[in-house]
C-alpha atoms as a PDB file:
ATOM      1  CA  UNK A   1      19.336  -5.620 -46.208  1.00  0.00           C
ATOM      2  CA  UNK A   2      18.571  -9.037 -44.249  1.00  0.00           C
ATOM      3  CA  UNK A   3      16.415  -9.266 -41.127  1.00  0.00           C
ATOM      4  CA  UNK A   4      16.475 -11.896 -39.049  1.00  0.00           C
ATOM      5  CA  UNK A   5      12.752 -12.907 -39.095  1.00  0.00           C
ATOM      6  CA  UNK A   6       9.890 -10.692 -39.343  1.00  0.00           C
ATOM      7  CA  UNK A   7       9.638 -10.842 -35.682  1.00  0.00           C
ATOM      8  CA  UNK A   8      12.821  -9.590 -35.229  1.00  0.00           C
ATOM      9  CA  UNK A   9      12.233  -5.876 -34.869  1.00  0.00           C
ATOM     10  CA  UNK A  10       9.162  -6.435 -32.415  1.00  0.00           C
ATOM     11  CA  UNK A  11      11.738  -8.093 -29.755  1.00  0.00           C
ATOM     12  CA  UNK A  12      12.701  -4.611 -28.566  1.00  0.00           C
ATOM     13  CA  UNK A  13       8.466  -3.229 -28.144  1.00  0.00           C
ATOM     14  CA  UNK A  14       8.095  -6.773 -26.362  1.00  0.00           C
ATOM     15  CA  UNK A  15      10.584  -6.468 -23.902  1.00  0.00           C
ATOM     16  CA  UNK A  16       9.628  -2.783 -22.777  1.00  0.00           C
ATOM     17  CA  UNK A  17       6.108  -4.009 -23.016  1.00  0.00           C
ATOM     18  CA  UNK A  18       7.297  -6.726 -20.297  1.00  0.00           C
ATOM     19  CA  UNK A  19       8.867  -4.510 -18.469  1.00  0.00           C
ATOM     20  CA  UNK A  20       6.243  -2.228 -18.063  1.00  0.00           C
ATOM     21  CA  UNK A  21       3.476  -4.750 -16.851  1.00  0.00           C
ATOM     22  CA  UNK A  22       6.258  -6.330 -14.084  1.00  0.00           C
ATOM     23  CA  UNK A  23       6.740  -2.880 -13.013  1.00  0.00           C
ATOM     24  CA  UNK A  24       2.696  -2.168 -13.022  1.00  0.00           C
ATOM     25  CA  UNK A  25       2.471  -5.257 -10.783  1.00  0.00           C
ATOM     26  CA  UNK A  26       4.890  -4.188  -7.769  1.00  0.00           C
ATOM     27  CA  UNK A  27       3.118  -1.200  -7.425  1.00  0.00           C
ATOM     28  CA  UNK A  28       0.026  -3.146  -7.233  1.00  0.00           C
ATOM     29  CA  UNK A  29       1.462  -5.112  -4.693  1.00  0.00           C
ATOM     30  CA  UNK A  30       3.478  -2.094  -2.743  1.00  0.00           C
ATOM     31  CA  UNK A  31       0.477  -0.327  -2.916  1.00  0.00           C
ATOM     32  CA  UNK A  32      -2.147  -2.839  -1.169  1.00  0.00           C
ATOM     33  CA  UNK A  33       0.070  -3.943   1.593  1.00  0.00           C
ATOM     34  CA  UNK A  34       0.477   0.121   2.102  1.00  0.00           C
ATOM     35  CA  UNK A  35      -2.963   0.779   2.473  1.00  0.00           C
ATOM     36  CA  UNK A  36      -3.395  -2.214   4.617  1.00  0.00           C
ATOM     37  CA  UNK A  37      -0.548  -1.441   6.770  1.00  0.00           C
ATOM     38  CA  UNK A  38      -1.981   2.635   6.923  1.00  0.00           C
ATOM     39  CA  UNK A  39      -5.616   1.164   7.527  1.00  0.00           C
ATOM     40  CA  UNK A  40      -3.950  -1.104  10.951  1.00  0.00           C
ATOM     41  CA  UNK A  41      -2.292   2.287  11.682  1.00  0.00           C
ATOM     42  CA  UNK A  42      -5.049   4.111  11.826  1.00  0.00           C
ATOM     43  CA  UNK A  43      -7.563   0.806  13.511  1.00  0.00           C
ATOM     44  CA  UNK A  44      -4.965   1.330  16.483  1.00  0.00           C
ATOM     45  CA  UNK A  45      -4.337   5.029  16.670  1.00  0.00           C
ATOM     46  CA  UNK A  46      -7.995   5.395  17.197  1.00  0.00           C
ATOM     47  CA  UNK A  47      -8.065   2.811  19.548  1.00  0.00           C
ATOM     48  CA  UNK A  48      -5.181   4.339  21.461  1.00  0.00           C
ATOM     49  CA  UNK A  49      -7.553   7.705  21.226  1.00  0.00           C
ATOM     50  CA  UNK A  50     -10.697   5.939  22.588  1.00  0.00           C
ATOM     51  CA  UNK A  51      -8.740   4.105  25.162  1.00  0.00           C
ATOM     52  CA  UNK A  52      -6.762   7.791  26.875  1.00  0.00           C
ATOM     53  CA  UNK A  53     -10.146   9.443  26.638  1.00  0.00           C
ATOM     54  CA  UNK A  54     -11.835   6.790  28.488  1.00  0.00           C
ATOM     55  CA  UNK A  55      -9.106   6.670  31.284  1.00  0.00           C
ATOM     56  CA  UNK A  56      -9.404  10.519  31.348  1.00  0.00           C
ATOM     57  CA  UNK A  57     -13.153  10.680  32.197  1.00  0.00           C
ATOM     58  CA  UNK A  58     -12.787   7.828  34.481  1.00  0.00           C
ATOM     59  CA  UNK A  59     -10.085   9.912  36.384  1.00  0.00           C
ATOM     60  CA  UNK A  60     -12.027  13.147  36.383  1.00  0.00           C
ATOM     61  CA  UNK A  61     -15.298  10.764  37.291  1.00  0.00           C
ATOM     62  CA  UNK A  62     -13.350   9.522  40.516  1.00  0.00           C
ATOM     63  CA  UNK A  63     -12.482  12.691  41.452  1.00  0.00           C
ATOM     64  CA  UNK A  64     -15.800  14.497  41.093  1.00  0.00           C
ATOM     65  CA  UNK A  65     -17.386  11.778  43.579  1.00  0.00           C
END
């Protein structure tokens, strides 16, 4: 039985090994611009919240004097 060179039979390991640590790295990357995108989401919802309730008392403040 002849082998190719002694490195021969690691070529398969490597490549799932490489495949692994690509796909490791664009859920890294997926996953930060989520949380960034979820974190701007939530900055303006509350925002949004602040800014109704303020209009709201303001209203009910004009209307009481």
């Amino acid at each position: 039985m002849y082998i190719a060179g002694w490195l021969a039979p690691l070529w398969p390991f490597i490549g799932i090994c490489i495949e692994v640590v690509v796909l490791i790295i664009i859920i890294v990357i997926y996953e930060k611009r989520r949380s960034k995108q979820l974190a701007e989401e939530a900055r303006n919802e509350e925002t949004q919240r602040l800014y109704v309730k303020h209009f709201r008392l303001g209203s009910e403040l004009q209307i009481k004097i």
